[in-house]
PDB file of N, CA and C in Angstrom:
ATOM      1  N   UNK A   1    -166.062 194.381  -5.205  1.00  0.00           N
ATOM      2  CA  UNK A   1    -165.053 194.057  -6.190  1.00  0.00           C
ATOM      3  C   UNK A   1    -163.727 194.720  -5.842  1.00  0.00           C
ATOM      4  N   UNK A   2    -163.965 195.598  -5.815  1.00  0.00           N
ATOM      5  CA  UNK A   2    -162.631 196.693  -5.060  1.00  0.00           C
ATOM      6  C   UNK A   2    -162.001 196.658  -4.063  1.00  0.00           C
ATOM      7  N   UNK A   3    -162.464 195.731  -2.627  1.00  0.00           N
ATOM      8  CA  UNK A   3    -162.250 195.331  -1.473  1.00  0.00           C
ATOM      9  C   UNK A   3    -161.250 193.931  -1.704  1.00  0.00           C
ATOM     10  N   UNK A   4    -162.379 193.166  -2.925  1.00  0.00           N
ATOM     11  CA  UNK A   4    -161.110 192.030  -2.907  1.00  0.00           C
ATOM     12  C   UNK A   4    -160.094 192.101  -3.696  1.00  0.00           C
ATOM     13  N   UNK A   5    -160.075 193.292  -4.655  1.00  0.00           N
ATOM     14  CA  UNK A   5    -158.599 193.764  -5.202  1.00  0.00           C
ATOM     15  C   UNK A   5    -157.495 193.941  -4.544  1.00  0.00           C
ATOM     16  N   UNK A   6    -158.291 194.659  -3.341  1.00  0.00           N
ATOM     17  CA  UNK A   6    -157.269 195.556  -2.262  1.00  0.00           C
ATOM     18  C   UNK A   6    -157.027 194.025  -1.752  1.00  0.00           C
ATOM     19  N   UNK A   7    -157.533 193.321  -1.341  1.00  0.00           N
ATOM     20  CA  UNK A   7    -157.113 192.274  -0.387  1.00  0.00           C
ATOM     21  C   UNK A   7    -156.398 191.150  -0.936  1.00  0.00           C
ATOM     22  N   UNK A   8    -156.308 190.972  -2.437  1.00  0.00           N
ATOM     23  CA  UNK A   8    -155.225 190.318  -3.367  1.00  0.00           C
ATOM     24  C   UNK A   8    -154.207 190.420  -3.476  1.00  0.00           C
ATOM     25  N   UNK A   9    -154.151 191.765  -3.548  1.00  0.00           N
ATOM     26  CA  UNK A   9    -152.819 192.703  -3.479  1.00  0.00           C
ATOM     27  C   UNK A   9    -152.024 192.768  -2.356  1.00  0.00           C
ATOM     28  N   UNK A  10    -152.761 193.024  -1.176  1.00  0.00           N
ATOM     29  CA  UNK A  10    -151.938 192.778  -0.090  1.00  0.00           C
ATOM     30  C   UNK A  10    -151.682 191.379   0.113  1.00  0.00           C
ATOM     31  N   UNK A  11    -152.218 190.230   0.349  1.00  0.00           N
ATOM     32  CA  UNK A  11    -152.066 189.138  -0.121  1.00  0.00           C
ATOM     33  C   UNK A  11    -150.607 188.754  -0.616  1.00  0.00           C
ATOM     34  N   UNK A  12    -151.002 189.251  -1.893  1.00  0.00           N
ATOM     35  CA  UNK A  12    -149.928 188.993  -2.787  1.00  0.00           C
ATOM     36  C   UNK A  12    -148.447 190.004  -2.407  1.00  0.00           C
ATOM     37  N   UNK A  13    -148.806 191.027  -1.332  1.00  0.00           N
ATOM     38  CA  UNK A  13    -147.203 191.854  -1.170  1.00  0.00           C
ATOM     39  C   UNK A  13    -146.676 191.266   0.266  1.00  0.00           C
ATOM     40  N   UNK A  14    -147.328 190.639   1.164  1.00  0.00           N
ATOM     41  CA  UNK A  14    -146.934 189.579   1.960  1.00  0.00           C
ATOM     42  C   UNK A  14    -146.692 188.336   1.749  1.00  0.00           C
ATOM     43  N   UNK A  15    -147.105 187.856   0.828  1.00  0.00           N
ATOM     44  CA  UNK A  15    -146.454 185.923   0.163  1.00  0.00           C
ATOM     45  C   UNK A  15    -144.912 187.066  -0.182  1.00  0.00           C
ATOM     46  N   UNK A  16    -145.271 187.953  -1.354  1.00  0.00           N
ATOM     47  CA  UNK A  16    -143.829 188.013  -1.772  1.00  0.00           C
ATOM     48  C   UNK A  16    -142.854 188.406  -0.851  1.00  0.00           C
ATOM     49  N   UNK A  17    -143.404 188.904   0.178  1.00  0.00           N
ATOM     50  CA  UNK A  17    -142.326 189.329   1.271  1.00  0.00           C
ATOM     51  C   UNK A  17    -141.900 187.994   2.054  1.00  0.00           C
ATOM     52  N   UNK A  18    -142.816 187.272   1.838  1.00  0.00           N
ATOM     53  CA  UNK A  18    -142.324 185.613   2.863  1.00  0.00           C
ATOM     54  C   UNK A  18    -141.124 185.140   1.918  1.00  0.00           C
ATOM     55  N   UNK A  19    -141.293 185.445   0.822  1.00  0.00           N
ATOM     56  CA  UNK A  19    -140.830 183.854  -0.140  1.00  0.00           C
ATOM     57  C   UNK A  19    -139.448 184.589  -0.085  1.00  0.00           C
ATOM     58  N   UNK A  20    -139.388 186.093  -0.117  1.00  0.00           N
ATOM     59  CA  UNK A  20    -137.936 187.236  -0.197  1.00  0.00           C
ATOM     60  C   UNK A  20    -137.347 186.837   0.972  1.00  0.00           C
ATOM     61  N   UNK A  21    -138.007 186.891   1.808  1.00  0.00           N
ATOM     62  CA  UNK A  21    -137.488 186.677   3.106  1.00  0.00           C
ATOM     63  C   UNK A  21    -136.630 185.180   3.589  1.00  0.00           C
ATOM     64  N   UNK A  22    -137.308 184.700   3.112  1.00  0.00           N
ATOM     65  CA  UNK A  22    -137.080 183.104   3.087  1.00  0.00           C
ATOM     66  C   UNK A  22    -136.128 182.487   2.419  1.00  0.00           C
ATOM     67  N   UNK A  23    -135.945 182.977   0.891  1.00  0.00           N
ATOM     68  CA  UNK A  23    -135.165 182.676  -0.060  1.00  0.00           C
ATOM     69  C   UNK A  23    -134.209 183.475  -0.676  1.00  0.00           C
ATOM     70  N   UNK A  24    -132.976 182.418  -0.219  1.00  0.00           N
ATOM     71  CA  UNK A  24    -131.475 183.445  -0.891  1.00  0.00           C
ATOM     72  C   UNK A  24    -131.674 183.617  -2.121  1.00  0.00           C
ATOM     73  N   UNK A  25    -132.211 183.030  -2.899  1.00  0.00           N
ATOM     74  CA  UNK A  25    -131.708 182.813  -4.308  1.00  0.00           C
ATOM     75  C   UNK A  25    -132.682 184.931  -4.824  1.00  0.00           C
ATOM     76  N   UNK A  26    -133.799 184.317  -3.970  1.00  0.00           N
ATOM     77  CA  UNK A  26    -134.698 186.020  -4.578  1.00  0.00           C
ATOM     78  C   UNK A  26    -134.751 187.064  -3.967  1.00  0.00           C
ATOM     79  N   UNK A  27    -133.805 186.856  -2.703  1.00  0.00           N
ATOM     80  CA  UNK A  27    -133.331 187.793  -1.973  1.00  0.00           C
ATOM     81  C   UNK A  27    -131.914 188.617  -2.882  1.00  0.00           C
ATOM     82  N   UNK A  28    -131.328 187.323  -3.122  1.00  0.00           N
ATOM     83  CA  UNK A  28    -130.442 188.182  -3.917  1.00  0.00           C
ATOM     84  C   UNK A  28    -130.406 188.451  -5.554  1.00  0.00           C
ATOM     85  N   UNK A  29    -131.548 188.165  -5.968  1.00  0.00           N
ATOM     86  CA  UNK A  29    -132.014 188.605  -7.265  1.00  0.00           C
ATOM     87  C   UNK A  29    -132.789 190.104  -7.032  1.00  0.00           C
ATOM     88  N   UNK A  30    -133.199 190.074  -5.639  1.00  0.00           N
ATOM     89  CA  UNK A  30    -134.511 191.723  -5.771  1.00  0.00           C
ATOM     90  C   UNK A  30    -133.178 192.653  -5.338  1.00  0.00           C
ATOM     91  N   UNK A  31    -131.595 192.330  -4.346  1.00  0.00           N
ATOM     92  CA  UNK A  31    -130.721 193.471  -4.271  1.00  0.00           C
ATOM     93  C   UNK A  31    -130.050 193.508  -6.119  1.00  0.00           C
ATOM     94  N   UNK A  32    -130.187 192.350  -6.540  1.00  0.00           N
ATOM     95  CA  UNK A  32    -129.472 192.962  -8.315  1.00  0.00           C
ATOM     96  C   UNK A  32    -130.067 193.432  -8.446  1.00  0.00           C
ATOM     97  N   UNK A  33    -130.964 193.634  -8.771  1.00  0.00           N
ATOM     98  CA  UNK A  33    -132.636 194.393  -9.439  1.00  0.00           C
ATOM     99  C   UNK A  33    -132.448 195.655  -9.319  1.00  0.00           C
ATOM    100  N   UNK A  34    -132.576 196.057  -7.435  1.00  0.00           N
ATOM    101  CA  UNK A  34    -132.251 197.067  -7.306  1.00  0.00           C
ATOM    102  C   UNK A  34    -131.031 198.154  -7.796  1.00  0.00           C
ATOM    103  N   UNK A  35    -130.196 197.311  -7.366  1.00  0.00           N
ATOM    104  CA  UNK A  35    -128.545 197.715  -7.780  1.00  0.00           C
ATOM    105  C   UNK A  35    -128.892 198.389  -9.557  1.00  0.00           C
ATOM    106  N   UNK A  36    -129.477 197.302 -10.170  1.00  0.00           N
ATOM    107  CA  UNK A  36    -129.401 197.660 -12.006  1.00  0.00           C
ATOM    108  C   UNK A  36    -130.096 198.778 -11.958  1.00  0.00           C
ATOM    109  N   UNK A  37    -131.305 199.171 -11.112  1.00  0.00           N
ATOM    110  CA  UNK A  37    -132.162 199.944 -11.687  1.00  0.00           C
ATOM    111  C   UNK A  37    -131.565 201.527 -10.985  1.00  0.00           C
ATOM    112  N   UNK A  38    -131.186 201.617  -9.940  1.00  0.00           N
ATOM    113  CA  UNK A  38    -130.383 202.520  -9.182  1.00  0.00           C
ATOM    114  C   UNK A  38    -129.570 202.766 -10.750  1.00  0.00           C
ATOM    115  N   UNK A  39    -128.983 202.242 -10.758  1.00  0.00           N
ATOM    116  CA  UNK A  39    -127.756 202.938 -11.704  1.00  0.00           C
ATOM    117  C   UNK A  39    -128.150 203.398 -13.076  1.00  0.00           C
ATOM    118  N   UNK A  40    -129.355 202.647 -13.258  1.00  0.00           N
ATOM    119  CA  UNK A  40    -130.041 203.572 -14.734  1.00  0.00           C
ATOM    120  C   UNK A  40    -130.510 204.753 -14.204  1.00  0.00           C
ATOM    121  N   UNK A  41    -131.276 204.938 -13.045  1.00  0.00           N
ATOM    122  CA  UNK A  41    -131.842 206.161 -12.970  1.00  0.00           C
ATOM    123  C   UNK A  41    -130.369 207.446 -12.421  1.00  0.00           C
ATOM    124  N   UNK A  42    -129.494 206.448 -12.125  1.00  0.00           N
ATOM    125  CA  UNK A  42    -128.220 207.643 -11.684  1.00  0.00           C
ATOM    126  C   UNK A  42    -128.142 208.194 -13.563  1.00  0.00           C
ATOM    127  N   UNK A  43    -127.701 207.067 -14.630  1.00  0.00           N
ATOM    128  CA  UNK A  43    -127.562 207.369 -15.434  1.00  0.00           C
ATOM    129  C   UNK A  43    -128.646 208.484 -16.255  1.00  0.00           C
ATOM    130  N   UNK A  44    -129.462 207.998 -16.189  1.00  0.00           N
ATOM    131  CA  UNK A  44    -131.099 208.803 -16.686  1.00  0.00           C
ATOM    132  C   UNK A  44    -130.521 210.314 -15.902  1.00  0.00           C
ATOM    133  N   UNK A  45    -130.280 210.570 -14.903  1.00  0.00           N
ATOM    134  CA  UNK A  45    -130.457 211.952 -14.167  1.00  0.00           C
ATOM    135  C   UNK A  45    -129.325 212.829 -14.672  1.00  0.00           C
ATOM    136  N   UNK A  46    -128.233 211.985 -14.913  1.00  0.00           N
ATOM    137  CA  UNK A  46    -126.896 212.614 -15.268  1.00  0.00           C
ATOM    138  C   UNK A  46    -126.864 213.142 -16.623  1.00  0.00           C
ATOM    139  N   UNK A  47    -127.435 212.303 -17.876  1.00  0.00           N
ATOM    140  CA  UNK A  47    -128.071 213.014 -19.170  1.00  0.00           C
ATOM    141  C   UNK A  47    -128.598 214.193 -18.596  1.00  0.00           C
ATOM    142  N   UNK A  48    -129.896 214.143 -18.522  1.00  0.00           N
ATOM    143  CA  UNK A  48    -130.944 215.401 -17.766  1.00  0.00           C
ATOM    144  C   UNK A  48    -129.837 216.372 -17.479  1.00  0.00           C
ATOM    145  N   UNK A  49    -128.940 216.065 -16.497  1.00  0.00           N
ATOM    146  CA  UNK A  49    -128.298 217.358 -16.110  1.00  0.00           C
ATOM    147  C   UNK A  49    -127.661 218.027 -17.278  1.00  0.00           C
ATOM    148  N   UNK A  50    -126.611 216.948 -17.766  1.00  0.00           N
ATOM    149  CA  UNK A  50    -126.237 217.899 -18.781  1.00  0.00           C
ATOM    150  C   UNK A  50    -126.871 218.255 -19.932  1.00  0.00           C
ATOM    151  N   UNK A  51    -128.341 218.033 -20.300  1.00  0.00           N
ATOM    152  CA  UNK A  51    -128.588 218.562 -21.203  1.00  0.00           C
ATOM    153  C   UNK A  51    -129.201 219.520 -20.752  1.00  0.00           C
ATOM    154  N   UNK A  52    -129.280 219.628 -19.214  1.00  0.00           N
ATOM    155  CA  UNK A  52    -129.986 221.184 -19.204  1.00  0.00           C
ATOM    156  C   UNK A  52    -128.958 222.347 -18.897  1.00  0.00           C
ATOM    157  N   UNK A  53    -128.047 221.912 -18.366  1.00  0.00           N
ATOM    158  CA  UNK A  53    -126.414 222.626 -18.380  1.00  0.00           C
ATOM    159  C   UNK A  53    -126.247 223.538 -19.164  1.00  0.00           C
ATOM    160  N   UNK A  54    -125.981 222.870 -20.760  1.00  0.00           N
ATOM    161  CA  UNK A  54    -126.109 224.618 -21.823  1.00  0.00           C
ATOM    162  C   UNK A  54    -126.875 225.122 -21.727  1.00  0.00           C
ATOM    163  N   UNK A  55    -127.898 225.059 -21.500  1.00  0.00           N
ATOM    164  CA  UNK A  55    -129.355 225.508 -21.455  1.00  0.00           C
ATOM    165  C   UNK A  55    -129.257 226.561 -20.626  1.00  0.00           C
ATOM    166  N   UNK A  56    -129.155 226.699 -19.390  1.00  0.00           N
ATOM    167  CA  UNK A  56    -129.501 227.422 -18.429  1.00  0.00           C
ATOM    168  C   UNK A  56    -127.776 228.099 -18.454  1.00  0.00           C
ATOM    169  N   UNK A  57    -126.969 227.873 -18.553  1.00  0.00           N
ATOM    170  CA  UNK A  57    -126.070 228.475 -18.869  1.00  0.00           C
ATOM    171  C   UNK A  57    -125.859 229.403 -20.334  1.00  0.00           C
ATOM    172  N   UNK A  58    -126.719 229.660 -21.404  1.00  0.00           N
ATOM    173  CA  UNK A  58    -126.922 230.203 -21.950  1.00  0.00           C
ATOM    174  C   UNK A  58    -128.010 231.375 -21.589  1.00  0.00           C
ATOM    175  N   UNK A  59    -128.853 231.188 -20.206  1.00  0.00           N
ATOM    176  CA  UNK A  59    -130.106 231.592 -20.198  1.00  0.00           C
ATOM    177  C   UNK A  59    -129.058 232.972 -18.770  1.00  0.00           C
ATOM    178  N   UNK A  60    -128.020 232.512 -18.468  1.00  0.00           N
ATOM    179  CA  UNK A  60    -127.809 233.142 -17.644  1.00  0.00           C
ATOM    180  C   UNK A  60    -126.883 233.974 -18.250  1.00  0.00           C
ATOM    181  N   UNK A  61    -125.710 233.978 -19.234  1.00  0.00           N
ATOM    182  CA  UNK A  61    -124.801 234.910 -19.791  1.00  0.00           C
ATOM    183  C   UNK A  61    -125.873 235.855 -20.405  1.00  0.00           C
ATOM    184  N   UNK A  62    -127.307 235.807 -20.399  1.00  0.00           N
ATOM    185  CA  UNK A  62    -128.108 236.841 -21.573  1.00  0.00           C
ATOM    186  C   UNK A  62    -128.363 237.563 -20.510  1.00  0.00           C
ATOM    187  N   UNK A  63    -128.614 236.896 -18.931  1.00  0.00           N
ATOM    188  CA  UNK A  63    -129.123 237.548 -18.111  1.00  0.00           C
ATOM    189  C   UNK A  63    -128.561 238.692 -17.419  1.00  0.00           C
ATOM    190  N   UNK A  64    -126.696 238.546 -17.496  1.00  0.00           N
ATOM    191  CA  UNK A  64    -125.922 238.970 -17.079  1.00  0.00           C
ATOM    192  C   UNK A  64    -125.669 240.274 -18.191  1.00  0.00           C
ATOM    193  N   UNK A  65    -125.497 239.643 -19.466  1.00  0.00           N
ATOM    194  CA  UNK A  65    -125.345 240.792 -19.989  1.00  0.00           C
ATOM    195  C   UNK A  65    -126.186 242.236 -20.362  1.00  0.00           C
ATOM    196  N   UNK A  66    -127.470 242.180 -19.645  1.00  0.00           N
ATOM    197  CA  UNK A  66    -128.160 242.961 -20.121  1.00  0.00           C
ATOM    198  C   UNK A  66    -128.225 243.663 -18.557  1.00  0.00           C
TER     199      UNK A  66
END
């Protein structure tokens, strides 16, 4: 059962690599894709930073002052 999972799957990540390969239209739908999702995770990381910013900048004036 597990053998022909594995072998579906690959299967299925070589058709999609033919049809990408082959076709402008989903060639240039998988670089938007990419492009959108790149820039959420730039966005996602840039929150993160600054919310850990006060954080550790509070953690360091206690450190300093003592």
């Amino acid at each position: 059962m597990e053998k022909m999972f594995c072998l579906g799957l690959a299967l299925g990540m070589v058709g999609g690599a033919l049809i990408v390969a082959n076709s402008y239209k989903a060639r240039s739908l998988v670089k938007k894709s990419q492009a959108e999702l790149l820039q959420k995770v730039d966005e996602m990381m840039d929150e993160r930073l600054k919310a850990q910013s006060p954080a550790e900048g509070g953690e360091k004036s206690e450190k300093k002052g003592k």
